[in-house]
N, C-alpha and C. Protein backbone atom coordinates (compact mmCIF):
# COMPACT_ATOMS: atom_id res chain seq x y z
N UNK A 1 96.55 88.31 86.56
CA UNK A 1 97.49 87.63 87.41
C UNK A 1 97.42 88.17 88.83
N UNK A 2 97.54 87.02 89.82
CA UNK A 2 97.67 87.63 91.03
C UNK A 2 99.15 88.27 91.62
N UNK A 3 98.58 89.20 92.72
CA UNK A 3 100.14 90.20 92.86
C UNK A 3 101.20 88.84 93.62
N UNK A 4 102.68 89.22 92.81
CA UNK A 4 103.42 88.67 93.83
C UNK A 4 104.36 89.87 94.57
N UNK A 5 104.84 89.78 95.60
CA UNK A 5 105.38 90.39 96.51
C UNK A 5 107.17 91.05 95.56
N UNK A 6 107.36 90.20 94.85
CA UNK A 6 109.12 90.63 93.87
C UNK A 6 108.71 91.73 93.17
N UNK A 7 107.18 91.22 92.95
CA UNK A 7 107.45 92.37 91.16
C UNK A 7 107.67 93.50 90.88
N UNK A 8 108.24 93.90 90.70
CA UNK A 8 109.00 95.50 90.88
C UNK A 8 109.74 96.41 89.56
N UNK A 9 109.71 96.65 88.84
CA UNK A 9 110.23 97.48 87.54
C UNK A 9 110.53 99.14 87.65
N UNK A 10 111.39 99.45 87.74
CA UNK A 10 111.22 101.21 87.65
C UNK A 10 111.09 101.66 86.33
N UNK A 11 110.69 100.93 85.11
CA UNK A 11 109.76 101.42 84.10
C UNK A 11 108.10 101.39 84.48
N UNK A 12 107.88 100.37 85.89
CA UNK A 12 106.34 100.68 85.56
C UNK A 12 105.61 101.36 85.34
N UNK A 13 106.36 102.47 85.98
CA UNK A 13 105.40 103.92 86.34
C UNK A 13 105.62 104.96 84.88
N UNK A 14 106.61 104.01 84.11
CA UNK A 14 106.78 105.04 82.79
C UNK A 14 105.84 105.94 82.32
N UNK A 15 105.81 107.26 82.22
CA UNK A 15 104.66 108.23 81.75
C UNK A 15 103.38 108.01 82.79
N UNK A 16 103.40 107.45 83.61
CA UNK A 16 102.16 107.38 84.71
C UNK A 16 102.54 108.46 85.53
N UNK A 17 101.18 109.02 86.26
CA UNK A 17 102.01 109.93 87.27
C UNK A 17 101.77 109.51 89.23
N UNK A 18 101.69 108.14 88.75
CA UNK A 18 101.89 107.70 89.99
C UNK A 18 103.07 107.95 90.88
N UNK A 19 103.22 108.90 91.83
CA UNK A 19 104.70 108.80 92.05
C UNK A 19 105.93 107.75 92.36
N UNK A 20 106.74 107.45 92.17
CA UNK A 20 107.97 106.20 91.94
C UNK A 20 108.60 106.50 93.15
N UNK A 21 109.65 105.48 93.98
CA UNK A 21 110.85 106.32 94.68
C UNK A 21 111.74 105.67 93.71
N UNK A 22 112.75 106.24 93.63
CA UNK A 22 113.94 105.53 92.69
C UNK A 22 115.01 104.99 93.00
N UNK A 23 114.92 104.90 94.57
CA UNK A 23 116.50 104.17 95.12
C UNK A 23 115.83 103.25 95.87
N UNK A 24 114.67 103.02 96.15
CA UNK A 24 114.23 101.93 97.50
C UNK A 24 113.41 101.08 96.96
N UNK A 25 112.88 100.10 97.18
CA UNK A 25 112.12 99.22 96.11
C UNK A 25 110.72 98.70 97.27
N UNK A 26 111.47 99.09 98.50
CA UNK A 26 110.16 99.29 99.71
C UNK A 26 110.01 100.30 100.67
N UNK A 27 108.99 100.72 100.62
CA UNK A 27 108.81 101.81 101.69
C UNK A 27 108.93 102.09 103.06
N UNK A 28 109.83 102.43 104.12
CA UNK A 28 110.14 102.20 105.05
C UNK A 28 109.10 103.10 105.87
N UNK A 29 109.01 102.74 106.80
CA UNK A 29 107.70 102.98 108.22
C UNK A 29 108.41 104.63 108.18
N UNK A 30 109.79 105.16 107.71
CA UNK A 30 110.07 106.70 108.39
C UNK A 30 109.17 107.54 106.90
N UNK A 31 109.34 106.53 105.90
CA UNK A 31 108.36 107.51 104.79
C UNK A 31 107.63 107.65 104.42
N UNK A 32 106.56 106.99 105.24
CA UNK A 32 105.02 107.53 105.80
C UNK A 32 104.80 109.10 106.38
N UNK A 33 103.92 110.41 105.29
CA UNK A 33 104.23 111.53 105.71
C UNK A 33 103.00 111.78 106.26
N UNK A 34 103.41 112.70 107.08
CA UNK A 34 102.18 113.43 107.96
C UNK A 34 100.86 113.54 107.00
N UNK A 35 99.83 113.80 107.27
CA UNK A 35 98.40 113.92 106.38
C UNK A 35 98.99 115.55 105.63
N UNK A 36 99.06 116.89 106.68
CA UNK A 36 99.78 118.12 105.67
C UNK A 36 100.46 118.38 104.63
N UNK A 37 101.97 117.28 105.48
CA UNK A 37 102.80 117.07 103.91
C UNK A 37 102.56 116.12 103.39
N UNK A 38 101.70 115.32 103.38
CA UNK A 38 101.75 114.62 102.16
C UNK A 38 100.26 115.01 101.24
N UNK A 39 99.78 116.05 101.93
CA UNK A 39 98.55 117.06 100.96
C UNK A 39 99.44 117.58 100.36
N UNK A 40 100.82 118.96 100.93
CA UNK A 40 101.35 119.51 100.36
C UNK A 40 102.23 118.92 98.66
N UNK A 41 102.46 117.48 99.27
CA UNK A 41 103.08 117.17 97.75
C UNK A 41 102.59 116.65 96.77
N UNK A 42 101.22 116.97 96.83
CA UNK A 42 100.12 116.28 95.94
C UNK A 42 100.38 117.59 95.06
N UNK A 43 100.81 117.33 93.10
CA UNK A 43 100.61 118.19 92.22
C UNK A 43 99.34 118.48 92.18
N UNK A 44 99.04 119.80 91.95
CA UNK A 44 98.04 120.77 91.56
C UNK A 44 97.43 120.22 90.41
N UNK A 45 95.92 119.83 90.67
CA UNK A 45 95.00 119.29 90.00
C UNK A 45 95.19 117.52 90.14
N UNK A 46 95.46 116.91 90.36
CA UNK A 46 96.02 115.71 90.41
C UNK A 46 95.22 114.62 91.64
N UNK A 47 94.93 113.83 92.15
CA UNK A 47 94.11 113.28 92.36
C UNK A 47 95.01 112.25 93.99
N UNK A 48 93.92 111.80 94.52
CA UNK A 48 94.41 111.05 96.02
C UNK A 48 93.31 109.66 95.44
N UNK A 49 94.16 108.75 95.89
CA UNK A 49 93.80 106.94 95.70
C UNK A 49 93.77 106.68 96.92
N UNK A 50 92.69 106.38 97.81
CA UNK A 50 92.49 105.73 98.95
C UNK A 50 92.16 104.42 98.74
N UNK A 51 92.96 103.36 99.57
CA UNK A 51 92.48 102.04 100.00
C UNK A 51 92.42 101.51 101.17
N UNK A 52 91.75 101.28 101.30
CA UNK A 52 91.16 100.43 102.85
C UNK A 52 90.88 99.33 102.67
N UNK A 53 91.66 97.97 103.69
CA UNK A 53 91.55 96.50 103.95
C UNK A 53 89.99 96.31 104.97
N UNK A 54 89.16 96.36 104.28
CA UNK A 54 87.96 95.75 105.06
C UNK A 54 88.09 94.35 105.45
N UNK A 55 87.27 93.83 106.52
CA UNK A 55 87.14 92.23 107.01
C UNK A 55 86.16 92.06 106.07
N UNK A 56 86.70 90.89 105.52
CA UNK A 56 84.76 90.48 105.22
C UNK A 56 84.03 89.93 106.17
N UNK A 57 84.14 89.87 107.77
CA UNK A 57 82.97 89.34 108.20
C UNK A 57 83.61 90.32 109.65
N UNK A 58 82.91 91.12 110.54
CA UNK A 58 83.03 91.59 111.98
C UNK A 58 82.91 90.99 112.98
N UNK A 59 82.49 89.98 112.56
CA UNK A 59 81.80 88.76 113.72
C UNK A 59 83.18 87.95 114.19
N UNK A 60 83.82 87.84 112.71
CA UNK A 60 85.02 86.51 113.41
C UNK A 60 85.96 86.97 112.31
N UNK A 61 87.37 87.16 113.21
CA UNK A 61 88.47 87.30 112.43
C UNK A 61 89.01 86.07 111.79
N UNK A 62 89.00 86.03 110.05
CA UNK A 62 89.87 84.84 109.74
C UNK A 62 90.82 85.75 108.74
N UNK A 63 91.33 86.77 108.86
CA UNK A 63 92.21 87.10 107.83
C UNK A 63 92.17 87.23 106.86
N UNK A 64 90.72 87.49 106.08
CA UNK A 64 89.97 87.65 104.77
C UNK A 64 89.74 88.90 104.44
N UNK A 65 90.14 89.53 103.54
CA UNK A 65 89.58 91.12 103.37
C UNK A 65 89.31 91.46 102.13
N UNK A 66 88.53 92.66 101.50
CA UNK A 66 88.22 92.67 100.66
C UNK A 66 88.94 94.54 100.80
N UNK A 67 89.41 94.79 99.69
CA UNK A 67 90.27 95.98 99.11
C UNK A 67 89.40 97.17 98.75
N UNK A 68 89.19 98.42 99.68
CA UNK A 68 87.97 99.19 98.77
C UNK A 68 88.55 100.23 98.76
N UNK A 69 87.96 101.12 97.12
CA UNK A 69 89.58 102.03 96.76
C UNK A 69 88.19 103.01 96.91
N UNK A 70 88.66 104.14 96.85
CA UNK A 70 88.18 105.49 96.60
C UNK A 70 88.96 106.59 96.09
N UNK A 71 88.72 107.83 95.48
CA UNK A 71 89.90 108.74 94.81
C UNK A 71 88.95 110.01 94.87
N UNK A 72 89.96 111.20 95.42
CA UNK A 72 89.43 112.48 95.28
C UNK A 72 88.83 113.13 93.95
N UNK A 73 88.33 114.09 94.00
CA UNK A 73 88.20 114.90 92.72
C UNK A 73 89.60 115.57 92.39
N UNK A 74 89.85 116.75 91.61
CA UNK A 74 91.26 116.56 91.09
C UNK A 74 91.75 118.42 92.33
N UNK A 75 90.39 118.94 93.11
CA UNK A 75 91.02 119.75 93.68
C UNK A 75 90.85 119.33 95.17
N UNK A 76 91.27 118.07 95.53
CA UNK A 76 90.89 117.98 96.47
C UNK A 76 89.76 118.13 97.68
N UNK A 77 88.70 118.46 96.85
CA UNK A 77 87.42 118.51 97.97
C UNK A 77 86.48 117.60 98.18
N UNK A 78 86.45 116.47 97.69
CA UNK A 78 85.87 115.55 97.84
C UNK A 78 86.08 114.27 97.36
N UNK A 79 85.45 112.95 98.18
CA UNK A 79 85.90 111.79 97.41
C UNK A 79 84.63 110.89 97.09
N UNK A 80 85.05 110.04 95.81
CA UNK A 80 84.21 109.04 94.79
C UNK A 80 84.65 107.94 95.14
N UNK A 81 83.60 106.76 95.50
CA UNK A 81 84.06 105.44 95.33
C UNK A 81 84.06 104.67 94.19
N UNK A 82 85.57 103.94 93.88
CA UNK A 82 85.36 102.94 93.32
C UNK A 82 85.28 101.68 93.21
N UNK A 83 84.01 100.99 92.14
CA UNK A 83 83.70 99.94 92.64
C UNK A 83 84.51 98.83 91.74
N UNK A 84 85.36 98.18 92.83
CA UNK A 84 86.82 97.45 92.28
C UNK A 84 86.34 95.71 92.79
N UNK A 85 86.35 95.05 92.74
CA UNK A 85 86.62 94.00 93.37
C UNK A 85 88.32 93.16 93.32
N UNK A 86 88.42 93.60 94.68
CA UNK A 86 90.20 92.82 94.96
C UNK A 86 90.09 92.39 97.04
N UNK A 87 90.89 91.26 96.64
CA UNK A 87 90.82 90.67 98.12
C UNK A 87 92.37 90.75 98.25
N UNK A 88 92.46 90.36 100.03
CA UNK A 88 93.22 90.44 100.43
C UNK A 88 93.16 89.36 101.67
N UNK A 89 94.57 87.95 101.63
CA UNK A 89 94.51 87.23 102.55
C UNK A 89 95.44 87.10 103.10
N UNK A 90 95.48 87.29 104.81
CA UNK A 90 96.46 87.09 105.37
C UNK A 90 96.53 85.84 106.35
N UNK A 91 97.46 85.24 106.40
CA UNK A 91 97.90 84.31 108.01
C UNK A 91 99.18 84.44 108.23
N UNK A 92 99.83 83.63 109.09
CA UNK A 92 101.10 83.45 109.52
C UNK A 92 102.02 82.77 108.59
N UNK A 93 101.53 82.94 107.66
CA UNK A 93 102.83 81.92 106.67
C UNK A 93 102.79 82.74 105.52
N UNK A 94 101.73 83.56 105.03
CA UNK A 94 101.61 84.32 103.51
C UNK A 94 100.61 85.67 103.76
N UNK A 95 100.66 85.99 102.73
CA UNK A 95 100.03 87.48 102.39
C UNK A 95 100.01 87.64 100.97
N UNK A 96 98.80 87.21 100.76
CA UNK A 96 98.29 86.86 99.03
C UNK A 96 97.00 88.12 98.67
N UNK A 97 96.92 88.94 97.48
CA UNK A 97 96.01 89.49 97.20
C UNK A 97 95.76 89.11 95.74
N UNK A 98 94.48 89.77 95.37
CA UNK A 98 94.45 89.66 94.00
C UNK A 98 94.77 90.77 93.32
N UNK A 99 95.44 91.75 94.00
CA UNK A 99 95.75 93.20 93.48
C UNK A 99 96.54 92.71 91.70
N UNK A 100 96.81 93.68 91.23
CA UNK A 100 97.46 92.99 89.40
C UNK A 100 98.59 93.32 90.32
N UNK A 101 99.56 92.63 88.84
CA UNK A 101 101.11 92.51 89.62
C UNK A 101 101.98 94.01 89.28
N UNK A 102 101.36 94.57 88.63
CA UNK A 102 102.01 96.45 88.35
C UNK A 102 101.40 97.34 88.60
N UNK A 103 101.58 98.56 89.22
CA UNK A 103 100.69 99.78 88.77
C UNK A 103 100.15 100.38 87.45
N UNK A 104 100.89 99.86 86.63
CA UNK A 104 100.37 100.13 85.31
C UNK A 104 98.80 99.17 85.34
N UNK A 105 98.75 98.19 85.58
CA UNK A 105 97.17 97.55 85.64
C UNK A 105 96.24 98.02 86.32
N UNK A 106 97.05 97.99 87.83
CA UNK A 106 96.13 98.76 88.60
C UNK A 106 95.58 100.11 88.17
N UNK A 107 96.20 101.34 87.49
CA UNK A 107 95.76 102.53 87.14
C UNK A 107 95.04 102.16 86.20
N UNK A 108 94.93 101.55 84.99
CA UNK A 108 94.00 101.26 84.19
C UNK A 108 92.99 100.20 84.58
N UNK A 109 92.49 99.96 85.54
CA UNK A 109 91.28 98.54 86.10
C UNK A 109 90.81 99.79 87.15
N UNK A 110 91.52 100.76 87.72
CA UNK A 110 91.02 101.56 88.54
C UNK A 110 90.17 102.94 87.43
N UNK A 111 91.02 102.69 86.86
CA UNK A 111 90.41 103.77 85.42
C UNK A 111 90.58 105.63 85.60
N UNK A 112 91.67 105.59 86.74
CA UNK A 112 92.28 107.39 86.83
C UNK A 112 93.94 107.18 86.45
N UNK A 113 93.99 107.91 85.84
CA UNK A 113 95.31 107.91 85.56
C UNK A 113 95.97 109.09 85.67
N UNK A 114 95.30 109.79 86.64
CA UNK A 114 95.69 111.17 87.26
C UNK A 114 95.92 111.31 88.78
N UNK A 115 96.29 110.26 88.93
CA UNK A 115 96.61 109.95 90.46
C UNK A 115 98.14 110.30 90.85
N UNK A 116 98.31 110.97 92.06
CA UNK A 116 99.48 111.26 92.15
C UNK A 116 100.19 110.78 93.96
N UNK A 117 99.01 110.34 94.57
CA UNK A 117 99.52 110.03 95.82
C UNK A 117 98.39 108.79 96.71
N UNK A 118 99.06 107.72 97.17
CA UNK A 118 98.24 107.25 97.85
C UNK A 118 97.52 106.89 99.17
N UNK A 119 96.86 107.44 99.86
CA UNK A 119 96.30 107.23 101.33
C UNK A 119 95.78 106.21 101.51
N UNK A 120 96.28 105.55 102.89
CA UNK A 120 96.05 103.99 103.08
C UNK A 120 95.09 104.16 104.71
N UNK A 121 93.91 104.10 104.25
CA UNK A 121 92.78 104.04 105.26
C UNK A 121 92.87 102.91 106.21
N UNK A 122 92.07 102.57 107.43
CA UNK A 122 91.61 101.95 108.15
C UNK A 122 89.95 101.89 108.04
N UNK A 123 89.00 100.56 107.96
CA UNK A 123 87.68 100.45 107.60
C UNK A 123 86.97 101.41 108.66
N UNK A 124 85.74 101.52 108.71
CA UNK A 124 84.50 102.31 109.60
C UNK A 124 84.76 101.09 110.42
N UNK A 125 84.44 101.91 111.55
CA UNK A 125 84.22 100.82 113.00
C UNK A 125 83.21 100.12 112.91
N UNK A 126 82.63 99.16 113.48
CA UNK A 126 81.12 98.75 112.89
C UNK A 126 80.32 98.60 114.52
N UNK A 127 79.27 99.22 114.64
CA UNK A 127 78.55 99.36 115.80
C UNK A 127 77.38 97.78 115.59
N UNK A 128 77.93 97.61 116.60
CA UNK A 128 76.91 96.15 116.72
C UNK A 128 76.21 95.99 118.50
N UNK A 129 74.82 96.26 118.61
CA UNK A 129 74.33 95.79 119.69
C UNK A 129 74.65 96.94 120.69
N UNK A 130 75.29 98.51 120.50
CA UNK A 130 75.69 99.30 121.03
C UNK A 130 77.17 99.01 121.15
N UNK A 131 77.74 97.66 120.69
CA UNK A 131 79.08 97.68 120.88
C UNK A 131 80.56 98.24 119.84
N UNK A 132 80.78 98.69 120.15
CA UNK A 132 81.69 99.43 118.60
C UNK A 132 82.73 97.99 118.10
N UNK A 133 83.23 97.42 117.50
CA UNK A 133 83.72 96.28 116.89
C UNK A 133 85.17 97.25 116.03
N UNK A 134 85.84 97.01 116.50
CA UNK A 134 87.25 97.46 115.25
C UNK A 134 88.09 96.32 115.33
N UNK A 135 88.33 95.72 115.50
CA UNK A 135 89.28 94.58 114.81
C UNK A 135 91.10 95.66 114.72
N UNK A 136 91.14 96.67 115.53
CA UNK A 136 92.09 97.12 115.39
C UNK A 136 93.69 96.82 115.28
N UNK A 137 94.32 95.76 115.98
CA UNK A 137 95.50 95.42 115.60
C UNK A 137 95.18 94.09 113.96
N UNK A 138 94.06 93.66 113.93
CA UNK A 138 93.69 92.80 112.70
C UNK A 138 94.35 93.83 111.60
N UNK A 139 93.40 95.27 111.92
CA UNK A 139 93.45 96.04 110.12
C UNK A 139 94.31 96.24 110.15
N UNK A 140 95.20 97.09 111.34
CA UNK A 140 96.35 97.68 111.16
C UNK A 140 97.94 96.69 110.15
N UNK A 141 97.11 95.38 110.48
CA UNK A 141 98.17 94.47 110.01
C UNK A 141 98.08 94.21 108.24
N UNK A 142 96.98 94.37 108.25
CA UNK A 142 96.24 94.39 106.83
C UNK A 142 96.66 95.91 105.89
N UNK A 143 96.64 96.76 106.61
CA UNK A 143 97.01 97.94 106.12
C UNK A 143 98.55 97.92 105.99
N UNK A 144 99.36 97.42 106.56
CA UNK A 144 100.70 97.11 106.36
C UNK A 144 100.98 96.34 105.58
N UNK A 145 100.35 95.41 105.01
CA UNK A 145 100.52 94.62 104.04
C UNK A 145 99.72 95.67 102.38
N UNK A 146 99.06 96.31 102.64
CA UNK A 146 98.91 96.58 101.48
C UNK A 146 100.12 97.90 101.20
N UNK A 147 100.54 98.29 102.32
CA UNK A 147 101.63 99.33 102.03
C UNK A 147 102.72 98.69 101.50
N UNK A 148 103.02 97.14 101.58
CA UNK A 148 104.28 96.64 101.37
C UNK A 148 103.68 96.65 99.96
N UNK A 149 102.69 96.38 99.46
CA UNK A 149 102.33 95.83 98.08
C UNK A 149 102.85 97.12 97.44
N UNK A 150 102.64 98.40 97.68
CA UNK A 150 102.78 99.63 97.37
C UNK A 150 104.09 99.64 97.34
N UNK A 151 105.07 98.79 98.02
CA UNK A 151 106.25 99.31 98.12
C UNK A 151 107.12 98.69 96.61
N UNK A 152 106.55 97.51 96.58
CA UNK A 152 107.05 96.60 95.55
C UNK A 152 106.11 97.19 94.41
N UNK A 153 105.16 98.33 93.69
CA UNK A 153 105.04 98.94 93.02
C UNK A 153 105.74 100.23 92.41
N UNK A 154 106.78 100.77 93.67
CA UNK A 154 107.23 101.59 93.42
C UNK A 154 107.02 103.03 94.02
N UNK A 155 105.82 103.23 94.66
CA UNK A 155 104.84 104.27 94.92
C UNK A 155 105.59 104.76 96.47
N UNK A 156 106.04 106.08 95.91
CA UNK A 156 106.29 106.46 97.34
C UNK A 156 105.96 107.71 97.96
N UNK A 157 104.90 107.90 97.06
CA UNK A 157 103.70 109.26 97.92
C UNK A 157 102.52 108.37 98.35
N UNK A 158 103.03 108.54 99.47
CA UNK A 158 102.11 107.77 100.76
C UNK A 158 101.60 108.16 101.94
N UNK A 159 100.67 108.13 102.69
CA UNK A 159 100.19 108.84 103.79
C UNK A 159 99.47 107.35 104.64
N UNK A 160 99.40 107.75 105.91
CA UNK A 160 98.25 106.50 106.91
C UNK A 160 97.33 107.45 107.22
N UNK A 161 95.93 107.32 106.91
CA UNK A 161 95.06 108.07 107.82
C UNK A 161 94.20 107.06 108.90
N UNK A 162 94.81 108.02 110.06
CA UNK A 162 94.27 107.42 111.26
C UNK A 162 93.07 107.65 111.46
N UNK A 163 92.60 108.41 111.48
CA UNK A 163 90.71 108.28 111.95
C UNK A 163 90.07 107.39 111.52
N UNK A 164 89.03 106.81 112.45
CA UNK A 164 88.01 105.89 112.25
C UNK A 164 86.66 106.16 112.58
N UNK A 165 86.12 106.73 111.62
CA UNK A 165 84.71 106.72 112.04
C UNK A 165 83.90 105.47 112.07
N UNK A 166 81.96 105.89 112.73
CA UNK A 166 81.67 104.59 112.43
C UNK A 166 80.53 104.99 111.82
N UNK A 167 79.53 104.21 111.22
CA UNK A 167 78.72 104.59 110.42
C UNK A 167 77.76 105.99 110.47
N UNK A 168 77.34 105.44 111.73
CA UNK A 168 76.28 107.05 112.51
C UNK A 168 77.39 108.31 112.41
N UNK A 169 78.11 108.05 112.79
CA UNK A 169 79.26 109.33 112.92
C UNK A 169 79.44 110.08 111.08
N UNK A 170 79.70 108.91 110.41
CA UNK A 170 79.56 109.34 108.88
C UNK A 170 78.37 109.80 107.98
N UNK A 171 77.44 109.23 108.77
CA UNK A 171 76.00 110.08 108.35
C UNK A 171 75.60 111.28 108.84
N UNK A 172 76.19 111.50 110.06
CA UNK A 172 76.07 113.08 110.52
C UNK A 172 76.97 113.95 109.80
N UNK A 173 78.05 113.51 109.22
CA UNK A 173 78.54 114.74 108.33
C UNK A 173 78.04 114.63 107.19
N UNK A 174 77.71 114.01 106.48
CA UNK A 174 76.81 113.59 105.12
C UNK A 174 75.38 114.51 105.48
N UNK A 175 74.85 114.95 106.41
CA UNK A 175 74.14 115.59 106.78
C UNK A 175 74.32 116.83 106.72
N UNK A 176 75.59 117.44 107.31
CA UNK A 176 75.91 118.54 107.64
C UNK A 176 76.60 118.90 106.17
N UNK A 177 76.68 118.40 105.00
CA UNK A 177 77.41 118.77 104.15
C UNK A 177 77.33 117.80 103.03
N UNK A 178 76.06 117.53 102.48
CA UNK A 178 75.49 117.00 101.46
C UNK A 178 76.16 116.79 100.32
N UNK A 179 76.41 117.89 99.55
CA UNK A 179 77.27 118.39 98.55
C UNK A 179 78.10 117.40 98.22
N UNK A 180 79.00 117.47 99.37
CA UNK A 180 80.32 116.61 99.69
C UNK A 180 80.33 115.09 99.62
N UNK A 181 79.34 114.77 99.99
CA UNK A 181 79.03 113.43 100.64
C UNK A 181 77.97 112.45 99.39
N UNK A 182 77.76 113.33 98.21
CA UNK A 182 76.54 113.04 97.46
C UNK A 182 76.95 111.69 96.93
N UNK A 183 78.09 111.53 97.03
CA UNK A 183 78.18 109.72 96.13
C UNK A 183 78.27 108.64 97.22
N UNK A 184 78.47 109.23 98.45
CA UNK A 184 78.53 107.92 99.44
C UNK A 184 78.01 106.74 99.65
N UNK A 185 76.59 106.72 99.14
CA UNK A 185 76.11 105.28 99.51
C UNK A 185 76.11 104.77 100.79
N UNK A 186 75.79 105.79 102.04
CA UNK A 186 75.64 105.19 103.28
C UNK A 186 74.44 104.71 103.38
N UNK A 187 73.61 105.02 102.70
CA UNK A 187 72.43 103.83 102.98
C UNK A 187 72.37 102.88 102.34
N UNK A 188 72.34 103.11 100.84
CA UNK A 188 72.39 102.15 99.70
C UNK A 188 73.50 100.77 100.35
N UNK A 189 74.53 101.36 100.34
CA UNK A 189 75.42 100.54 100.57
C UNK A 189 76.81 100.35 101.67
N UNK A 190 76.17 100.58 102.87
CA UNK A 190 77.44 101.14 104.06
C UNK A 190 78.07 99.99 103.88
N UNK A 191 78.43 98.72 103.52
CA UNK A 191 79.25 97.73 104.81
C UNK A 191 80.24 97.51 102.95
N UNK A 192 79.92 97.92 101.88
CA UNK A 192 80.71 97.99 100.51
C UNK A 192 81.80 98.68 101.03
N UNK A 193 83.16 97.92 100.44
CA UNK A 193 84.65 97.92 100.88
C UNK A 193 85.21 99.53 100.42
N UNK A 194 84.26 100.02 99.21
CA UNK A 194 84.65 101.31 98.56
C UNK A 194 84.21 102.29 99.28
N UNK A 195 83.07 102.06 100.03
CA UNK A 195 82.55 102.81 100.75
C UNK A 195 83.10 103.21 102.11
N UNK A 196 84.19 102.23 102.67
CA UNK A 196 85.04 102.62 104.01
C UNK A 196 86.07 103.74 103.20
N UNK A 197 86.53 103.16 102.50
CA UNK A 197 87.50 104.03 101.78
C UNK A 197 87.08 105.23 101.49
N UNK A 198 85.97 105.38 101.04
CA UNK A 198 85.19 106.76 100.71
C UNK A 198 84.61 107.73 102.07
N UNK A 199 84.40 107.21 102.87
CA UNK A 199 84.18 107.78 104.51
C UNK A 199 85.59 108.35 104.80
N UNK A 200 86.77 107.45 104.86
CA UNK A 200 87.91 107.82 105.44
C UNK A 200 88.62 108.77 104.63
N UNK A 201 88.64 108.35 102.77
CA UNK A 201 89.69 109.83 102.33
C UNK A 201 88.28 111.66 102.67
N UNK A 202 87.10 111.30 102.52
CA UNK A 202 86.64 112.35 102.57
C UNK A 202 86.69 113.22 103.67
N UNK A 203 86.57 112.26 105.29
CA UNK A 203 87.25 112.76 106.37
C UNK A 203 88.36 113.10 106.63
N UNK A 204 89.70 112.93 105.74
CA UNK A 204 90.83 113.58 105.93
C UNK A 204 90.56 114.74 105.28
N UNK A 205 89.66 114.74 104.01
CA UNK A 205 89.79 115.82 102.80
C UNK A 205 89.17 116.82 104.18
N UNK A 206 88.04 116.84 104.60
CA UNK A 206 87.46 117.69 105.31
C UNK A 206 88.79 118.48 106.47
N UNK A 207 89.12 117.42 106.96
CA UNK A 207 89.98 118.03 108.10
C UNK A 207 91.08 118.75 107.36
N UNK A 208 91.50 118.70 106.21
CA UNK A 208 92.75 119.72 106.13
C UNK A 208 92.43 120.78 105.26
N UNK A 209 91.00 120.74 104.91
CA UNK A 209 90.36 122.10 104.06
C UNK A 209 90.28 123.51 104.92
């Protein structure tokens, strides 16, 4: 089923350890936490869910996006993409995804169920012709909509990570730190929706190590 915007249960999260809030049923713009504290309230061993609203096309904005998740390892040092297929459409009248309509689906179609907090990325910039392309007030709007989806799940360990790299920029640390970077798929597959997601949680992971 596709997500609707009501669906909301404070059993969803029953025995999940997705975190819940229990008095708000949407997440307000003040409980978005810093990248620190919201590392700090990540339980010990427990895992980070990144998603990022990619365009599907850089060339021309029509409000089409495709959803690409990624998730840390469980001590925080690095991140795995996963390969999900979910869209995301926006205009002036609606905001439709194909996300499922609970977190209970989503944790099992995502297949971790050791997730305890979620970071809501912005895509890689995309360098075209020497020109850098971000679509920046586009994603930002896109990224707000998937936080509302989050809100009507219940989920209220949440973070925004602001940095945007762009591809070259993400291959120079994939360079400098192999190890880290070994599932990326920047060549195989840079412009894959899991793969923005996987650039952006690994660049926060880096910066607060």
């Amino acid at each position: 089923g596709h997500h609707q915007q009501n669906l909301t249960s404070e059993a969803n999260l029953e025995g999940r350890s997705l975190r819940k809030e229990r008095h708000s049923k949407s997440i307000g713009l003040s409980n978005m936490l810093s990248g620190a504290r919201f590392l700090s309230l990540i339980c010990p061993t427990k895992r980070i869910l990144c998603m990022s609203a990619v365009p599907k096309s850089f060339t021309e904005h029509a409000g089409h996006y495709e959803i690409g998740f990624a998730v840390s390892d469980p001590y925080l040092a690095y991140a795995c993409p996963i390969d999900t297929k979910y869209e995301l459409e926006i205009s002036e009248d609606y905001v439709w995804s194909t996300l499922p309509p609970t977190p209970n689906e989503l944790i099992d179609e995502i297949g971790y169920r050791d997730v305890d907090g979620v970071a809501l990325a912005l895509p890689m910039k995309q360098e075209t012709a020497g020109q850098i392309v971000a679509f920046d007030d586009e994603v930002k709007i896109a990224r707000e909509a998937i936080r509302r989806i989050l809100g009507s799940y219940g989920v209220s360990l949440t973070c925004f990570l602001a940095s945007r790299l762009t591809l070259t920029e993400a291959k120079a640390l994939a360079e400098k730190d192999p190890v880290i970077w070994k599932d990326a798929k920047l060549e195989e597959k840079p412009h894959q929706a899991s793969t923005h997601a996987m650039v952006a949680l690994n660049a926060f992971l880096r910066a607060h190590s």
